[in-house]
N, C-alpha and C. Protein backbone atom coordinates (compact mmCIF):
# COMPACT_ATOMS: atom_id res chain seq x y z
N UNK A 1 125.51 -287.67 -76.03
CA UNK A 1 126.15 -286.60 -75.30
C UNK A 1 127.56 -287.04 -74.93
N UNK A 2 128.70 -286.22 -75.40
CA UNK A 2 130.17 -286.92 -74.80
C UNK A 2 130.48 -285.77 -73.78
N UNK A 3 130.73 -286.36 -73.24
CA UNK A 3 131.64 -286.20 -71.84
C UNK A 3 132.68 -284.76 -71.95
N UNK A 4 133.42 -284.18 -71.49
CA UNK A 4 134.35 -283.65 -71.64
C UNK A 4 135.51 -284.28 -70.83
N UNK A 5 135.51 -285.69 -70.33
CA UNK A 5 137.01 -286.43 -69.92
C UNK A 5 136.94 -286.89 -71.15
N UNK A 6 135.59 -287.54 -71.54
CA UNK A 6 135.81 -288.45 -72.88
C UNK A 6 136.69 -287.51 -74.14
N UNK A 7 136.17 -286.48 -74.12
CA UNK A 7 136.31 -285.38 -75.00
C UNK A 7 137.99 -285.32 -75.26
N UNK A 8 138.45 -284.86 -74.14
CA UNK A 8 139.74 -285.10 -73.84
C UNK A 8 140.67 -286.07 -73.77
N UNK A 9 139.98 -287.28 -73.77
CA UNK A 9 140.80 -287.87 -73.51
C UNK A 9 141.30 -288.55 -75.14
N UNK A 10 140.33 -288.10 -76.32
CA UNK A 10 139.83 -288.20 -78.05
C UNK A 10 141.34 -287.84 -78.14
N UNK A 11 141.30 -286.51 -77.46
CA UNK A 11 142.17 -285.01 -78.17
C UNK A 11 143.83 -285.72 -77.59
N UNK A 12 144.10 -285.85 -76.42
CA UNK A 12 145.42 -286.77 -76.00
C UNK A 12 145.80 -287.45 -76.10
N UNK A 13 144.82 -288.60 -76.75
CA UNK A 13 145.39 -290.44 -77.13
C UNK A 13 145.25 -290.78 -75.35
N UNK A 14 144.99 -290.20 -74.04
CA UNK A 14 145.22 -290.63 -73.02
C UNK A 14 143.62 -292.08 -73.04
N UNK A 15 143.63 -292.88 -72.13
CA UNK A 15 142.27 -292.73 -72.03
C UNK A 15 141.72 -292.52 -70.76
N UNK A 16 140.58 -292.50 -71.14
CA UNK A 16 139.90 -291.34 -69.26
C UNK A 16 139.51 -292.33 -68.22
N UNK A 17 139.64 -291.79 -67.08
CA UNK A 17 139.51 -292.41 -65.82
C UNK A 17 138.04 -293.16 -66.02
N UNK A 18 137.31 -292.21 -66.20
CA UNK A 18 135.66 -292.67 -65.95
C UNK A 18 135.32 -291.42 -66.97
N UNK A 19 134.44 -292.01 -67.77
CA UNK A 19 133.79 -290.87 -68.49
C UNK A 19 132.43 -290.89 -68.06
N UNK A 20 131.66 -289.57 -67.81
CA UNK A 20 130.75 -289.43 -66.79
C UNK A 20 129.51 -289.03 -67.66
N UNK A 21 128.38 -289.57 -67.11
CA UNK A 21 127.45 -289.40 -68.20
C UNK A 21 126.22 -288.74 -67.27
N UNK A 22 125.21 -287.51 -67.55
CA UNK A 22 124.46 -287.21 -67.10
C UNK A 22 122.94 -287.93 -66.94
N UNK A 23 122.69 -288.83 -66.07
CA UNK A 23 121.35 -289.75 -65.65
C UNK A 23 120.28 -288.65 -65.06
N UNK A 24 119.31 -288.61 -65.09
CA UNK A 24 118.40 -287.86 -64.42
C UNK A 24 117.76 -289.35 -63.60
N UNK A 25 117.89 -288.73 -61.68
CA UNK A 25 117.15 -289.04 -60.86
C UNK A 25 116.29 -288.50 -59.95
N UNK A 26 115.16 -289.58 -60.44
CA UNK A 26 113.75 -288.26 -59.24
C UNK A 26 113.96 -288.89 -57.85
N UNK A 27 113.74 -287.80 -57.68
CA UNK A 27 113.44 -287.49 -55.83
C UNK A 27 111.85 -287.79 -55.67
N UNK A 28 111.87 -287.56 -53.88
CA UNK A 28 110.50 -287.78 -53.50
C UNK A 28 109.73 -286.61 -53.90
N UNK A 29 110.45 -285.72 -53.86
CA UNK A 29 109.14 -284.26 -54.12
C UNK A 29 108.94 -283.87 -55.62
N UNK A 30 109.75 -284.51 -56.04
CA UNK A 30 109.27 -284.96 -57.91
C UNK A 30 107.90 -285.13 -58.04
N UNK A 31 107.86 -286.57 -57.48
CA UNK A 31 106.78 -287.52 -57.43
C UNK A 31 105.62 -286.85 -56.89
N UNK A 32 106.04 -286.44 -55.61
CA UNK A 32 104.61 -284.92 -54.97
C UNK A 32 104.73 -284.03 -55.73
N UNK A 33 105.19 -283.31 -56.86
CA UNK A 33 105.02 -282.71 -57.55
C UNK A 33 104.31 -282.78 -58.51
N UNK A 34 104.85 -284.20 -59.12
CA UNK A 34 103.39 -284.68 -60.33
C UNK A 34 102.14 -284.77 -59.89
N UNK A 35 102.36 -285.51 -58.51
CA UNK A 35 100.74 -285.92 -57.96
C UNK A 35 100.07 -284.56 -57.53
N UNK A 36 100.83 -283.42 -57.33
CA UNK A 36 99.98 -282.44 -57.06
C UNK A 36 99.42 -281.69 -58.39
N UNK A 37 100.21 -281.89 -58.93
CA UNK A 37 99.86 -281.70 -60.62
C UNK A 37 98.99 -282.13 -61.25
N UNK A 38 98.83 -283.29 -60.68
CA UNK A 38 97.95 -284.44 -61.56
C UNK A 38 96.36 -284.18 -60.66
N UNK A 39 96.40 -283.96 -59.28
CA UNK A 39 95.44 -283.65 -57.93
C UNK A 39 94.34 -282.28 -58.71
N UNK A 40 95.35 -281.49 -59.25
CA UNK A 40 94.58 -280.00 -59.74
C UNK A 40 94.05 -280.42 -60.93
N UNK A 41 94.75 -281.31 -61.98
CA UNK A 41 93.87 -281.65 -63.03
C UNK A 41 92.27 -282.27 -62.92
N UNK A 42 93.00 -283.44 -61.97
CA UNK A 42 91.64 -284.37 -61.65
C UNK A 42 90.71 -283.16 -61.13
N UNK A 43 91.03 -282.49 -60.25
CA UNK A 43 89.88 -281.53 -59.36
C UNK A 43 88.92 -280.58 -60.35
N UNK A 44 89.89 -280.75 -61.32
CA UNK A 44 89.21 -279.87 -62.55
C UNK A 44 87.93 -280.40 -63.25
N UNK A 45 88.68 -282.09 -63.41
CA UNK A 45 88.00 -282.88 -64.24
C UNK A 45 86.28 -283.56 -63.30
N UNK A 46 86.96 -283.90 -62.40
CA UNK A 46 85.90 -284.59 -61.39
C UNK A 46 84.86 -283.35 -60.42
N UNK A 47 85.18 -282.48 -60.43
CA UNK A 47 84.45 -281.19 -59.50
C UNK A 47 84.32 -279.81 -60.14
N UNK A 48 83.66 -279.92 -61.55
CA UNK A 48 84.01 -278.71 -62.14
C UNK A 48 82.85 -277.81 -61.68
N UNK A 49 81.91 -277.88 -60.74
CA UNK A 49 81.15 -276.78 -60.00
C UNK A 49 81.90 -276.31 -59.50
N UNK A 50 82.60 -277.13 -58.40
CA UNK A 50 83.76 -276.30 -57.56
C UNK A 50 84.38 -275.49 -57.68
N UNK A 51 85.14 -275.61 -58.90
CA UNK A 51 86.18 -274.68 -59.45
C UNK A 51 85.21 -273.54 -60.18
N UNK A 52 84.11 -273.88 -60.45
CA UNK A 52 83.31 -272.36 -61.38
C UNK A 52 83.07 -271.66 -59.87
N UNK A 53 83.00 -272.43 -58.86
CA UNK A 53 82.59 -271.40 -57.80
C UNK A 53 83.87 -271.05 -57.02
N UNK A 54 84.58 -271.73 -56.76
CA UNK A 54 86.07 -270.90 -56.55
C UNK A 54 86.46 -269.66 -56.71
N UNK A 55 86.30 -269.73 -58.44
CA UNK A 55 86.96 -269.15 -58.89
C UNK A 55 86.30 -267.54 -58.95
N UNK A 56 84.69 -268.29 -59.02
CA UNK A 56 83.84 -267.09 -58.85
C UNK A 56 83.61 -265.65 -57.97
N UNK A 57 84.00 -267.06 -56.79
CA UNK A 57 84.33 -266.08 -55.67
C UNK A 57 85.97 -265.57 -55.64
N UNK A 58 86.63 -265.92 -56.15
CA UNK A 58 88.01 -265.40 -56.00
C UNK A 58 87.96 -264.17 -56.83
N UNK A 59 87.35 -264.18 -57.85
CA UNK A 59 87.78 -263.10 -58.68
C UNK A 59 86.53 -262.03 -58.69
N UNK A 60 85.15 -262.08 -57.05
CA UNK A 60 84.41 -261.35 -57.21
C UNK A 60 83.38 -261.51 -58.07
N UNK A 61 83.14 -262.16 -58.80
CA UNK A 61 82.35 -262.17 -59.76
C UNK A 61 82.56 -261.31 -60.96
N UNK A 62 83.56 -261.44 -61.27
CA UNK A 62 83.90 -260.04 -62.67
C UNK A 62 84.18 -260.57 -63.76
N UNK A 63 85.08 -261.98 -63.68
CA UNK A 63 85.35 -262.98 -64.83
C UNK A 63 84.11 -263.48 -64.61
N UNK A 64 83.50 -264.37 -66.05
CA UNK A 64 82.83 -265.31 -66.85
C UNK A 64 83.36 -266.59 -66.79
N UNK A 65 83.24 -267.23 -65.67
CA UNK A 65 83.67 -268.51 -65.96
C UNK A 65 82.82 -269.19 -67.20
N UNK A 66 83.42 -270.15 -67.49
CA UNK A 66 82.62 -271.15 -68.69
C UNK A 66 81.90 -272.23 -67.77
N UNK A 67 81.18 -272.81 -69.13
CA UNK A 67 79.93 -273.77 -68.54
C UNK A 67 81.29 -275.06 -67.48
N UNK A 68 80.26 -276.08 -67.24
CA UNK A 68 81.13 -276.84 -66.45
C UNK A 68 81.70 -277.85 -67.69
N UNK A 69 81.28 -278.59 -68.59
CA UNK A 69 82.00 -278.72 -70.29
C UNK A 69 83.57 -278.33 -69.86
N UNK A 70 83.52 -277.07 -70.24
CA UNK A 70 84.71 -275.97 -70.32
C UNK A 70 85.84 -276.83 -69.34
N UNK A 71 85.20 -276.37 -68.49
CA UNK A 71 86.20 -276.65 -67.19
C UNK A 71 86.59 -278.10 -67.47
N UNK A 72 85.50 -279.12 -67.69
CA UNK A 72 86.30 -280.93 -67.48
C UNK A 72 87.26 -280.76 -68.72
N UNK A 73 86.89 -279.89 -69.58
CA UNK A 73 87.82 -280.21 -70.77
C UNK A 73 89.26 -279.82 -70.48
N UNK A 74 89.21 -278.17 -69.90
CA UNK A 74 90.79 -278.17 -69.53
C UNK A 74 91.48 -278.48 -68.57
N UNK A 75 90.26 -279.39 -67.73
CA UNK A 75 91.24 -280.57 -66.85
C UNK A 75 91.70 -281.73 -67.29
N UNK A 76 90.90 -282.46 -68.48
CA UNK A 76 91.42 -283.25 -69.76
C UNK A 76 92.92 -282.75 -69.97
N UNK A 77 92.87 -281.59 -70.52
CA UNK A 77 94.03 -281.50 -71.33
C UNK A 77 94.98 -281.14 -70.28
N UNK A 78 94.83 -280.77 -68.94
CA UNK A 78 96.08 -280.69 -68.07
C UNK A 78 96.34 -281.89 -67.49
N UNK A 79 95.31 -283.21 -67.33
CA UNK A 79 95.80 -284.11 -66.84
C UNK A 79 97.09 -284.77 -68.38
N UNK A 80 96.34 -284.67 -69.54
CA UNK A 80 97.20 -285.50 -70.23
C UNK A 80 98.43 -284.38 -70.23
N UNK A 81 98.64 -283.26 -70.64
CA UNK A 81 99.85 -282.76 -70.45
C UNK A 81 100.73 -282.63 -69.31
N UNK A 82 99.91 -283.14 -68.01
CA UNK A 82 101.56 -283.39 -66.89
C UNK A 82 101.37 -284.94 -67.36
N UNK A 83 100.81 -285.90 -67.51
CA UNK A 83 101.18 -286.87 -67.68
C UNK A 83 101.87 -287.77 -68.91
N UNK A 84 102.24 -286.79 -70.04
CA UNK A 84 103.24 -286.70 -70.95
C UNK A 84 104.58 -286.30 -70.44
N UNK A 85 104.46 -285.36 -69.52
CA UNK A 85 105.37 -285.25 -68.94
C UNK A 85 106.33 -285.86 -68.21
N UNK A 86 105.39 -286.31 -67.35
CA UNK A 86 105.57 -287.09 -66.57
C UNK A 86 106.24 -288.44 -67.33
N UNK A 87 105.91 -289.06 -68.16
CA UNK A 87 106.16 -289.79 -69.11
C UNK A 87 107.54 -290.11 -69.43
N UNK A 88 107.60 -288.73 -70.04
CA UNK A 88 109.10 -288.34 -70.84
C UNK A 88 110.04 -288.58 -70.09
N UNK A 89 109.57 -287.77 -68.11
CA UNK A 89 110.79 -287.74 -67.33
C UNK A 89 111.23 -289.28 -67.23
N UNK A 90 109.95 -290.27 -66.83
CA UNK A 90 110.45 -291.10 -66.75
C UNK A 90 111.33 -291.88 -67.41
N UNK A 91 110.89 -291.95 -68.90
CA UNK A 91 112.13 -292.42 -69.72
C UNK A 91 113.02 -292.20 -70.18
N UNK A 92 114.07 -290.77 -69.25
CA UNK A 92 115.13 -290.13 -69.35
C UNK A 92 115.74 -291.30 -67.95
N UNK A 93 115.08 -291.85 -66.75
CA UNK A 93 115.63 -292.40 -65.80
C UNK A 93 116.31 -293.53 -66.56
């Protein structure tokens, strides 16, 4: 990624003060963000009665939840997909 001092400074022969480069830094509510992310996966994975009855009652009984299978599986795949995520961000720091 170049800069636009760097950019400029190509185009002038000048050279640039500081050419500035975009770092990504996490914050604290990053971090509570993943873990709450990661909190709903696990809850999926580790308590999947819970969530068939949650949900059961949330929606009245009108949806079909799936067996409890169902449920650990797409807490599987949401834990590994924030934690790819999670991943990636980190090795942009």
């Amino acid at each position: 990624m170049v800069s636009t001092v760097a950019f400029q400074a190509a185009n002038t022969g000048s050279t640039p003060v500081r050419a500035t480069t975009w770092r990504l830094q996490m914050k604290l509510s990053d971090y509570w963000g993943f873990g709450v992310a990661l909190g709903f996966g696990l809850w999926w994975l580790v308590f999947p009665m819970s969530v068939v009855s949650f949900y059961t009652w949330f929606h009245k009984g009108r949806v079909k939840m799936p067996g409890t299978f169902g449920v650990r599986l797409a807490g599987v795949f949401w834990v590994l997909l924030v934690s790819i995520v999670m991943v990636i961000t980190f090795a942009r720091r």
